[in-house]
N, C-alpha and C. Protein backbone atom coordinates (compact mmCIF):
# COMPACT_ATOMS: atom_id res chain seq x y z
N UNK A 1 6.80 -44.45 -1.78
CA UNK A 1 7.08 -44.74 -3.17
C UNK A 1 6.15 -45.87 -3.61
N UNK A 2 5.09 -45.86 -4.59
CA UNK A 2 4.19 -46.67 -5.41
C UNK A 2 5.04 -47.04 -6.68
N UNK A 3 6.34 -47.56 -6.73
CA UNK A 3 6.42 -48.01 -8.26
C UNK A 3 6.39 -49.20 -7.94
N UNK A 4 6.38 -49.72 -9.52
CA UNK A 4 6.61 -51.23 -9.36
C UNK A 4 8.18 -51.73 -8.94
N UNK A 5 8.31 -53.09 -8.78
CA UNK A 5 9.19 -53.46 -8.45
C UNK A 5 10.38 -53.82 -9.36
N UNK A 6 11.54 -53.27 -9.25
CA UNK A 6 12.86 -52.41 -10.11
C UNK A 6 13.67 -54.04 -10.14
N UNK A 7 13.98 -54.69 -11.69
CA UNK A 7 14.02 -56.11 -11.86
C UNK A 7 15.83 -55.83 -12.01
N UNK A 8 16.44 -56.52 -11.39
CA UNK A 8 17.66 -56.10 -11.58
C UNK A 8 18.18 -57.75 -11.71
N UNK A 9 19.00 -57.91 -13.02
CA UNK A 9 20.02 -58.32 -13.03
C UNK A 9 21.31 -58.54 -12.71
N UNK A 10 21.97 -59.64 -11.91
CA UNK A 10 23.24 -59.74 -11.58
C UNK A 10 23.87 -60.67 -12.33
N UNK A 11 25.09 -59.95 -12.77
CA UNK A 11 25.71 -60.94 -13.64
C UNK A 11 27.04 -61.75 -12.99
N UNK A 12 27.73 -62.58 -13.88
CA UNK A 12 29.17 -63.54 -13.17
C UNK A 12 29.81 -62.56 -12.85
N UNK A 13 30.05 -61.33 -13.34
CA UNK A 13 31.15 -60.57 -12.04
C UNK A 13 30.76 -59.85 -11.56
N UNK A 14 29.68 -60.00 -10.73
CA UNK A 14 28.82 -59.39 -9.53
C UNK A 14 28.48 -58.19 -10.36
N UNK A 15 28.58 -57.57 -11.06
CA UNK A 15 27.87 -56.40 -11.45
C UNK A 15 26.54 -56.19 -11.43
N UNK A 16 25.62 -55.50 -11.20
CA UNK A 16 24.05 -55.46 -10.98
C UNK A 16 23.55 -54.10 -11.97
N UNK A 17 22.85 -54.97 -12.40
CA UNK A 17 22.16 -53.74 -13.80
C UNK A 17 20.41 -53.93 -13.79
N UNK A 18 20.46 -52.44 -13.71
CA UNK A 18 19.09 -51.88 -13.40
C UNK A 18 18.30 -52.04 -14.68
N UNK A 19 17.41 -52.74 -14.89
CA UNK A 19 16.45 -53.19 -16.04
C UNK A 19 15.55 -52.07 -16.26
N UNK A 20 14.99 -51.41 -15.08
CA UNK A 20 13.74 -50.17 -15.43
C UNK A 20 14.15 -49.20 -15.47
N UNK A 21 16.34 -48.52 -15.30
CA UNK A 21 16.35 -47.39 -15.63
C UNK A 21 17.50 -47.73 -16.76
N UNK A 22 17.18 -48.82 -16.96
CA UNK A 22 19.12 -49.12 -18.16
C UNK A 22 20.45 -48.87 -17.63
N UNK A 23 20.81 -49.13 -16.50
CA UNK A 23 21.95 -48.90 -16.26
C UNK A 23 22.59 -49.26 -15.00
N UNK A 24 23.55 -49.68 -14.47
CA UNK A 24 24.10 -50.29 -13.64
C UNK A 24 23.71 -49.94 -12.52
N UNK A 25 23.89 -50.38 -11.43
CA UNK A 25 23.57 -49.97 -10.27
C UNK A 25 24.47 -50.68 -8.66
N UNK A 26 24.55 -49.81 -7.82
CA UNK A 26 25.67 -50.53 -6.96
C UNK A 26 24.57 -51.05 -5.77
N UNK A 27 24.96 -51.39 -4.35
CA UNK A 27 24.60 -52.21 -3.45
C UNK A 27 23.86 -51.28 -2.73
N UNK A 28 24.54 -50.19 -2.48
CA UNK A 28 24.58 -48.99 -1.70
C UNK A 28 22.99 -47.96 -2.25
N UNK A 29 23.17 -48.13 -3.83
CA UNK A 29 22.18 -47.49 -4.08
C UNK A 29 20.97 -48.32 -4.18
N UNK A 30 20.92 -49.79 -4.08
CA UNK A 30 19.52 -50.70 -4.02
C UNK A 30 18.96 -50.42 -2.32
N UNK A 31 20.39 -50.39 -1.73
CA UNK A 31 19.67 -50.37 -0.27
C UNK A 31 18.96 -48.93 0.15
N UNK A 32 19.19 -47.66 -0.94
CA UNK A 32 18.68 -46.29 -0.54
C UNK A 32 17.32 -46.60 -1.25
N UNK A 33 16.96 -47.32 -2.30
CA UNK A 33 15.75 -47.67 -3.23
C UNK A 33 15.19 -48.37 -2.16
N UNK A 34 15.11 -48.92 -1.57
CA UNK A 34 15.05 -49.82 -0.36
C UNK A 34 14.17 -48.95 0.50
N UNK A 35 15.20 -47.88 1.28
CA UNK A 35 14.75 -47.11 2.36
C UNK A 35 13.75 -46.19 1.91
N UNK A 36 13.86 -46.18 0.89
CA UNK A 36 12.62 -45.07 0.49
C UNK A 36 11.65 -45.71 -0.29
N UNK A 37 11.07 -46.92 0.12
CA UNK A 37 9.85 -47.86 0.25
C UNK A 37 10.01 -48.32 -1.48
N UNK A 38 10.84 -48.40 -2.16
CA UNK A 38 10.78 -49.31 -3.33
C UNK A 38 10.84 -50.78 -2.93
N UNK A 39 10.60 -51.60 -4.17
CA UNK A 39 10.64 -52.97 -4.18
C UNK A 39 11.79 -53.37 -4.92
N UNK A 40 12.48 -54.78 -4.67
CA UNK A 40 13.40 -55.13 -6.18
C UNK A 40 13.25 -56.26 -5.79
N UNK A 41 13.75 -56.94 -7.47
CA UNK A 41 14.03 -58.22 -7.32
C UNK A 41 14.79 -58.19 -8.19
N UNK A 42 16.17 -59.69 -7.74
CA UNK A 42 17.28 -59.31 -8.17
C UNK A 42 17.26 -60.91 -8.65
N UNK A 43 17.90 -61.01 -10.24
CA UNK A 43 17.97 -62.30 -10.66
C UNK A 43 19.45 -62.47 -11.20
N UNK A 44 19.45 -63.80 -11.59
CA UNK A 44 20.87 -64.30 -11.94
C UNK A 44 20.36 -64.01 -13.65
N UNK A 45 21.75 -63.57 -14.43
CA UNK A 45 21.58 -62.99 -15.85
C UNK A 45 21.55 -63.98 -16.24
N UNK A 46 22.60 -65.10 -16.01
CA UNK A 46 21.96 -66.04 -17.27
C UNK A 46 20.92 -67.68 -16.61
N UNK A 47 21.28 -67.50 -15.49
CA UNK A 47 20.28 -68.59 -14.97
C UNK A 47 18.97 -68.06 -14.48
N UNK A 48 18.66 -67.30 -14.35
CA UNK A 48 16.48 -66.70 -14.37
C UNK A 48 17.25 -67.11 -12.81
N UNK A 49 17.82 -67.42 -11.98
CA UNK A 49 17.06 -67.91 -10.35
C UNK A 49 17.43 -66.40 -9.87
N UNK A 50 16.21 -66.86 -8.57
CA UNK A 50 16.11 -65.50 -7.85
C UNK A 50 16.69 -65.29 -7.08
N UNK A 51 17.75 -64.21 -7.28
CA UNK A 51 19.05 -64.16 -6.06
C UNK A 51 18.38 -62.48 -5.04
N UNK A 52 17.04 -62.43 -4.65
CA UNK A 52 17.44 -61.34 -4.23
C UNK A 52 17.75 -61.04 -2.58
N UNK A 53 17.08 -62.40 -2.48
CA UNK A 53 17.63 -63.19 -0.86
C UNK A 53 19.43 -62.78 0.11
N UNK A 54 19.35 -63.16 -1.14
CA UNK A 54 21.17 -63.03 -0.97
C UNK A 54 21.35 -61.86 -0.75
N UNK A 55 21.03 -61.29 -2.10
CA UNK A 55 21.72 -59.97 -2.83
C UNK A 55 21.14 -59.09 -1.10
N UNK A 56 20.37 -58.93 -0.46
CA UNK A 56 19.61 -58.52 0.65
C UNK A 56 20.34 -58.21 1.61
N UNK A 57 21.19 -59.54 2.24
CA UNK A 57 21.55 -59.97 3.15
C UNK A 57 23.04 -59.84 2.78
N UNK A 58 23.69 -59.76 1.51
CA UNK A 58 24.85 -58.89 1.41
C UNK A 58 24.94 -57.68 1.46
N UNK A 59 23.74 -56.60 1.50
CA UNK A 59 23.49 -55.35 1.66
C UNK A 59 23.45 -55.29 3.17
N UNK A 60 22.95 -56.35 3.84
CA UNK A 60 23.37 -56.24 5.53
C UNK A 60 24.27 -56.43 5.82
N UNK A 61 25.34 -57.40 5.59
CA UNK A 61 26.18 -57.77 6.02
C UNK A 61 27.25 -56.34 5.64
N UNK A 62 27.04 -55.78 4.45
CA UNK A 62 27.93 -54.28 4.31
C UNK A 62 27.57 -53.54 5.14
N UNK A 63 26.44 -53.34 6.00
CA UNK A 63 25.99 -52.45 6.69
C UNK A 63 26.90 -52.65 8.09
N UNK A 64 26.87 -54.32 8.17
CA UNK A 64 27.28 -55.06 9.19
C UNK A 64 28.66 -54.42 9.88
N UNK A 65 29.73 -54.24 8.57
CA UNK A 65 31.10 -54.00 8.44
C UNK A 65 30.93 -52.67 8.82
N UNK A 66 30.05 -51.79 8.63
CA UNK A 66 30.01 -50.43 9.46
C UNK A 66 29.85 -50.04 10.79
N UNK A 67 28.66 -50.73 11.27
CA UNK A 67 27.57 -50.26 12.05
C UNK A 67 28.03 -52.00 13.24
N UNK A 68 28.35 -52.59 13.27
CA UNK A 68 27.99 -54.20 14.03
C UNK A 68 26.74 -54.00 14.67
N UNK A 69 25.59 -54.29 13.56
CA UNK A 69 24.26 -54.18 14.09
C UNK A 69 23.90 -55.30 14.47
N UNK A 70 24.56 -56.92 14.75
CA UNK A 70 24.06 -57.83 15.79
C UNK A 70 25.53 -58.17 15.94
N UNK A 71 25.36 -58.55 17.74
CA UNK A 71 26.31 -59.04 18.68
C UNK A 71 26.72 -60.05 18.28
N UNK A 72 28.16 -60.39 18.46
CA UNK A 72 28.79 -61.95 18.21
C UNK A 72 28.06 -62.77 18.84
N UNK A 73 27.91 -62.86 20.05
CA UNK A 73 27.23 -63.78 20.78
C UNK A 73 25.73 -64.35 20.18
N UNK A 74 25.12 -63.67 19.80
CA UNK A 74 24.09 -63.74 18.96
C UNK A 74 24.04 -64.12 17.84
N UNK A 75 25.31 -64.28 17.13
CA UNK A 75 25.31 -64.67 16.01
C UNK A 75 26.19 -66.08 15.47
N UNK A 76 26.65 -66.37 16.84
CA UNK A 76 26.92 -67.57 17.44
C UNK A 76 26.03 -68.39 18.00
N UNK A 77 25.13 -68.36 18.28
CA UNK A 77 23.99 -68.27 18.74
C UNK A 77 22.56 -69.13 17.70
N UNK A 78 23.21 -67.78 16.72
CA UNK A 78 21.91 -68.43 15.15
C UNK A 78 22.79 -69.32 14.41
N UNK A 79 24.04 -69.73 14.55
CA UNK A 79 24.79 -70.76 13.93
C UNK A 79 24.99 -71.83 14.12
N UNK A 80 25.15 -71.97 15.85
CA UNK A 80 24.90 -73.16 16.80
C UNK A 80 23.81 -74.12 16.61
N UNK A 81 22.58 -73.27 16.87
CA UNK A 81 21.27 -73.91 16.77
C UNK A 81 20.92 -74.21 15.64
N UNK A 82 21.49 -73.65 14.45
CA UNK A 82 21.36 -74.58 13.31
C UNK A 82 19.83 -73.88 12.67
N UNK A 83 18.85 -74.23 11.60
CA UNK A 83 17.63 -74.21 10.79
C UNK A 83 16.73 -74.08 11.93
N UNK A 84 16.34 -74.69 12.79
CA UNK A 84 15.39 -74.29 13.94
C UNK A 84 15.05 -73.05 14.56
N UNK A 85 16.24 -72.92 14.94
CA UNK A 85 16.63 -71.39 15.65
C UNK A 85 16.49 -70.10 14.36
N UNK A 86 17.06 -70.48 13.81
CA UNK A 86 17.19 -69.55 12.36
C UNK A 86 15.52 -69.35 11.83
N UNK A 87 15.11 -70.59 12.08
CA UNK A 87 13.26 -70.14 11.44
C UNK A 87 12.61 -69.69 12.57
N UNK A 88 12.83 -70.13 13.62
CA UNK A 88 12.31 -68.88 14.65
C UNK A 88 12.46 -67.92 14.89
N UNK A 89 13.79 -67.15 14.59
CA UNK A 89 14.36 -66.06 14.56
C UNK A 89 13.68 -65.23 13.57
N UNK A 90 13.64 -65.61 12.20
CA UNK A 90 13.11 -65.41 11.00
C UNK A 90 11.63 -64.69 11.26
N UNK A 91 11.02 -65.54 11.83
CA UNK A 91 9.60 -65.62 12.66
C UNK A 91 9.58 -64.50 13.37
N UNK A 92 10.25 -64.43 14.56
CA UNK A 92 10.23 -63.48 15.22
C UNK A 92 10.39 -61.95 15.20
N UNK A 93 11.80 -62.47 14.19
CA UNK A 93 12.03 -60.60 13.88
C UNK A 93 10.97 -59.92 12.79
N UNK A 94 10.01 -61.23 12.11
CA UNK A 94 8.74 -60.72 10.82
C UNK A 94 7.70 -59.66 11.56
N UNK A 95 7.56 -60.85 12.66
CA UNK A 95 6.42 -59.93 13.43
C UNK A 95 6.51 -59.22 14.24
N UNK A 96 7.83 -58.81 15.01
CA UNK A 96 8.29 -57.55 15.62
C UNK A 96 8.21 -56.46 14.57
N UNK A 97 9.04 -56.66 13.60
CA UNK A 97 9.18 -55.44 13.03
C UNK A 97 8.01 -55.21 12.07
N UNK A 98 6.94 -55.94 11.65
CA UNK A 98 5.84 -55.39 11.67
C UNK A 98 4.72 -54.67 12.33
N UNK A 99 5.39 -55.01 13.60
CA UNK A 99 4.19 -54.23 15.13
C UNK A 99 5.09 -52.66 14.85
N UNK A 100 6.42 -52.88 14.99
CA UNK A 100 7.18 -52.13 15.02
C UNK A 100 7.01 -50.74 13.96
N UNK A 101 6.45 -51.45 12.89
CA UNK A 101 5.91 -50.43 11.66
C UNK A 101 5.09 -49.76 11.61
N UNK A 102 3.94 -50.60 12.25
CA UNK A 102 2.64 -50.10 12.55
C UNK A 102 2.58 -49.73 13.69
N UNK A 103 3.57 -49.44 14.87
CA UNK A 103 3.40 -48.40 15.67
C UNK A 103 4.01 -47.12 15.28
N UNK A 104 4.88 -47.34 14.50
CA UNK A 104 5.61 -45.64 13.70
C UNK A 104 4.58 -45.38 12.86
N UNK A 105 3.86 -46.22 12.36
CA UNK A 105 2.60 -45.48 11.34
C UNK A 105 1.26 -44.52 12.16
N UNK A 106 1.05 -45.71 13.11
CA UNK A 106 0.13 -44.63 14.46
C UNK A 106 0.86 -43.32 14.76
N UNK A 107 1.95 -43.57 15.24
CA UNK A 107 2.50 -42.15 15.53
C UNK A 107 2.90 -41.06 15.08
N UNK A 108 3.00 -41.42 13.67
CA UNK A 108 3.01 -40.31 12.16
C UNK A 108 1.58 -39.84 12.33
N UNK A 109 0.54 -40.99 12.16
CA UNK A 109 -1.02 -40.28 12.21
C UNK A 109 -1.37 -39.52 13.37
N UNK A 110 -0.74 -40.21 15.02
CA UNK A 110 -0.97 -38.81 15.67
C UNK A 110 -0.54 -37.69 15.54
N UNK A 111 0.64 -37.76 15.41
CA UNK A 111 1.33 -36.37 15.17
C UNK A 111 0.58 -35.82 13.71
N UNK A 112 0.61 -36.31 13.19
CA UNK A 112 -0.11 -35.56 11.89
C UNK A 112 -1.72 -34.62 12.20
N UNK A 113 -2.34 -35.79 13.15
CA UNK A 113 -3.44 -34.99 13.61
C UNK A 113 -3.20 -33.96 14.53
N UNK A 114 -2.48 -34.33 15.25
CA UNK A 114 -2.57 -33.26 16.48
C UNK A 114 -1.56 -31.91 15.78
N UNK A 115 -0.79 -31.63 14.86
CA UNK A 115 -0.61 -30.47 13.98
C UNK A 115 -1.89 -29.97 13.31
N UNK A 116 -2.77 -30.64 12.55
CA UNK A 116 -3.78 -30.04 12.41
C UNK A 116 -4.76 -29.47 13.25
N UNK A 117 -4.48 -30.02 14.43
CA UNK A 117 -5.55 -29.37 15.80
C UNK A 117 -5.17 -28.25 16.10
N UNK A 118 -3.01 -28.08 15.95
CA UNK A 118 -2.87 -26.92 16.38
C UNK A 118 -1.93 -27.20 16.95
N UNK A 119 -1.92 -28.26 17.88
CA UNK A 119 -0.36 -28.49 18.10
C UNK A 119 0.25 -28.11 19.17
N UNK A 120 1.12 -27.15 19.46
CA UNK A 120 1.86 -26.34 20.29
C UNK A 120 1.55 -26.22 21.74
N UNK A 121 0.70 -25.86 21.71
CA UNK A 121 -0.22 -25.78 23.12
C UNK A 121 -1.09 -26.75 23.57
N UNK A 122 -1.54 -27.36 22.70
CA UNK A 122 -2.60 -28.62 22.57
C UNK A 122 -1.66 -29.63 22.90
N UNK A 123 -2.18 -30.40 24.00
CA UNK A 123 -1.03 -31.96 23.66
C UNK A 123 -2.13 -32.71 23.63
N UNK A 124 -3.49 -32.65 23.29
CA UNK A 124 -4.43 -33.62 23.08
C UNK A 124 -4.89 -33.98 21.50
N UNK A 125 -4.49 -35.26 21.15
CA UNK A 125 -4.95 -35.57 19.50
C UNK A 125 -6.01 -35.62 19.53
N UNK A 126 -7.32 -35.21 20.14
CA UNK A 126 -8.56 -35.13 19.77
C UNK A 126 -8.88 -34.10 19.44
N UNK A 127 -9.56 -33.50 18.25
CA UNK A 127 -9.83 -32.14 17.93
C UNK A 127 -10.77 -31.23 19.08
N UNK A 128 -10.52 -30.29 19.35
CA UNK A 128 -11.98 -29.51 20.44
C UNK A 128 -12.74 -29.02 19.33
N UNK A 129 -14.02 -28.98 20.14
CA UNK A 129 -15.05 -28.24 18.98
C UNK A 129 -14.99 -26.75 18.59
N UNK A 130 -14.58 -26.28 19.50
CA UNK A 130 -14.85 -24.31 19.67
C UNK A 130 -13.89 -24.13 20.59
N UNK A 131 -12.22 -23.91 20.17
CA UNK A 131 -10.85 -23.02 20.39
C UNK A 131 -11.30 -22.23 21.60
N UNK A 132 -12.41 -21.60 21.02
CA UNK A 132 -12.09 -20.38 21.42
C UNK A 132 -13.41 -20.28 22.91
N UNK A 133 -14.16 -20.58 22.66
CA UNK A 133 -15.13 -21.58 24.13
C UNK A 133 -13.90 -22.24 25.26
N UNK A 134 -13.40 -23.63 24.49
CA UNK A 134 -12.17 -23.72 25.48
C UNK A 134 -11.16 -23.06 25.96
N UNK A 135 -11.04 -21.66 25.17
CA UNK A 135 -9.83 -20.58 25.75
C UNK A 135 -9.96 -20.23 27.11
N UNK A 136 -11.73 -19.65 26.49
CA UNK A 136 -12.23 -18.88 27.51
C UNK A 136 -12.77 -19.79 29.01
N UNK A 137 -12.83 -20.73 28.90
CA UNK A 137 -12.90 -21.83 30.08
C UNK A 137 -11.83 -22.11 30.67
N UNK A 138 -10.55 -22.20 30.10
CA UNK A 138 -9.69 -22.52 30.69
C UNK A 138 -8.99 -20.73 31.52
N UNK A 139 -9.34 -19.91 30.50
CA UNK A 139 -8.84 -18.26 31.70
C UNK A 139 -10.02 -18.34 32.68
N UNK A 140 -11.07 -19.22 32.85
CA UNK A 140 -12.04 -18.60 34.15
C UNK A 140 -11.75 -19.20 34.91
N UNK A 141 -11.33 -20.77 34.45
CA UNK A 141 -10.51 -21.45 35.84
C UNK A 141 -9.14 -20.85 35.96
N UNK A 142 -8.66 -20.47 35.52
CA UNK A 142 -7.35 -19.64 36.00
C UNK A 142 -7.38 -18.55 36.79
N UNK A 143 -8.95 -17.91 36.32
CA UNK A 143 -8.80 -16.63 37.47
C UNK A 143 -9.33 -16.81 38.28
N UNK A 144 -10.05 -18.30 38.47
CA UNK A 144 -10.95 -18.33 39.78
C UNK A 144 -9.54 -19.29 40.87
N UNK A 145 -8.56 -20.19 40.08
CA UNK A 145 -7.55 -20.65 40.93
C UNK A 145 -6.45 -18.92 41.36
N UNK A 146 -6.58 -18.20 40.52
CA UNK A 146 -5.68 -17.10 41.06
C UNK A 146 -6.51 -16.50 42.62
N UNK A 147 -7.62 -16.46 42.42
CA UNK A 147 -8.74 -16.01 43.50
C UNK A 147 -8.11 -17.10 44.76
N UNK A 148 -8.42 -18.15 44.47
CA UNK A 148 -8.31 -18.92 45.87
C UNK A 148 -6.91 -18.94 46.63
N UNK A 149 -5.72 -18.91 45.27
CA UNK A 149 -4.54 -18.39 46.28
C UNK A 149 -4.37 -17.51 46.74
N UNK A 150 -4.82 -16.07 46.20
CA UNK A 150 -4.81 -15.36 47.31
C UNK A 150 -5.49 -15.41 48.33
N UNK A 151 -6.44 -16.10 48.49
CA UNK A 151 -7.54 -16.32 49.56
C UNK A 151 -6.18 -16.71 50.58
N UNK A 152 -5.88 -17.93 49.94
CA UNK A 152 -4.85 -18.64 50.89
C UNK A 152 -3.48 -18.00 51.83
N UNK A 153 -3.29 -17.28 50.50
CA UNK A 153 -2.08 -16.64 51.05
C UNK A 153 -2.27 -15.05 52.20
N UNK A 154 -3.84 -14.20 51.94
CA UNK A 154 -4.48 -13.86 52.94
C UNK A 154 -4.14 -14.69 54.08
N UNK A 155 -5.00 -15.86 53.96
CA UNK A 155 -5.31 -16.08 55.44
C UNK A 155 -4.11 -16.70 56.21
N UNK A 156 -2.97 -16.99 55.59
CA UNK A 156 -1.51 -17.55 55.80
C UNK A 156 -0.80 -16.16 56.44
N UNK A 157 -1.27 -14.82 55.88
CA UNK A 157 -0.16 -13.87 55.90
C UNK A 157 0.82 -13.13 55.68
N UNK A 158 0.41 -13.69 54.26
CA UNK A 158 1.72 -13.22 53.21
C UNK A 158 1.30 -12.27 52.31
């Protein structure tokens, strides 16, 4: 998704209203705008500050109540240690889950290439030049390995 980024208003009773389509919008549906590579930013209606920090991290924490996607211990953990721990953490999980992105992006592009090669039979993402040259190379070593087992199995007795 290339749009711009969807300016949403939150007002005093938490309600959230969508500025670029006119009309309200819930938590559930910022976090699907979300997953399908939109941007937002979410402000306070009558004070301009930028709540979308929050608004973010209350979309996790609902997720939280579903799914317990981090351990107590761990989250005892980022409370204990206080701002230190918390900006390293911060730190850490930026640039994991950016390696993390850009290895699902490599692996979309292999797979993407190696369907265009053909795929199925091919498990190599490098294109061959001539299919059909390599067909025929790979049945002459096949009939010359069929040759030598029977050689083998001749001279074995079977």
């Amino acid at each position: 998704m290339t749009e711009e980024r969807v300016l949403i208003k939150k007002y005093s009773n938490r309600k959230l209203y969508d500025l670029n389509r006119s009309r309200y919008i819930t938590l559930e549906e910022i976090a699907e705008l979300i997953r399908q590579g939109g941007q937002v930013k979410i402000v306070g209606a009558e004070t301009q500050e930028d709540l979308t920090n929050i608004t973010l991290v209350q979309i996790l924490l609902e997720e939280e109540k579903r799914r317990n996607l981090l351990p107590v211990p761990f989250l005892h953990q980022l409370i204990q240690y206080g701002e230190m721990y918390q900006d390293f953490f911060r730190q850490y999980l930026a640039s994991n889950l950016d390696a993390m992105i850009s290895m699902q992006r490599d692996a979309e592009k292999g797979i993407k290439q190696w369907t265009q090669v053909g795929g199925v039979g091919d498990m190599t993402l490098i294109p061959q030049p001539d299919t059909r040259e390599t067909s025929s190379n790979l049945k002459a070593e096949l009939d010359s390995l069929k040759e030598k087992l029977s050689e083998l199995e001749e001279k074995l007795g079977l």
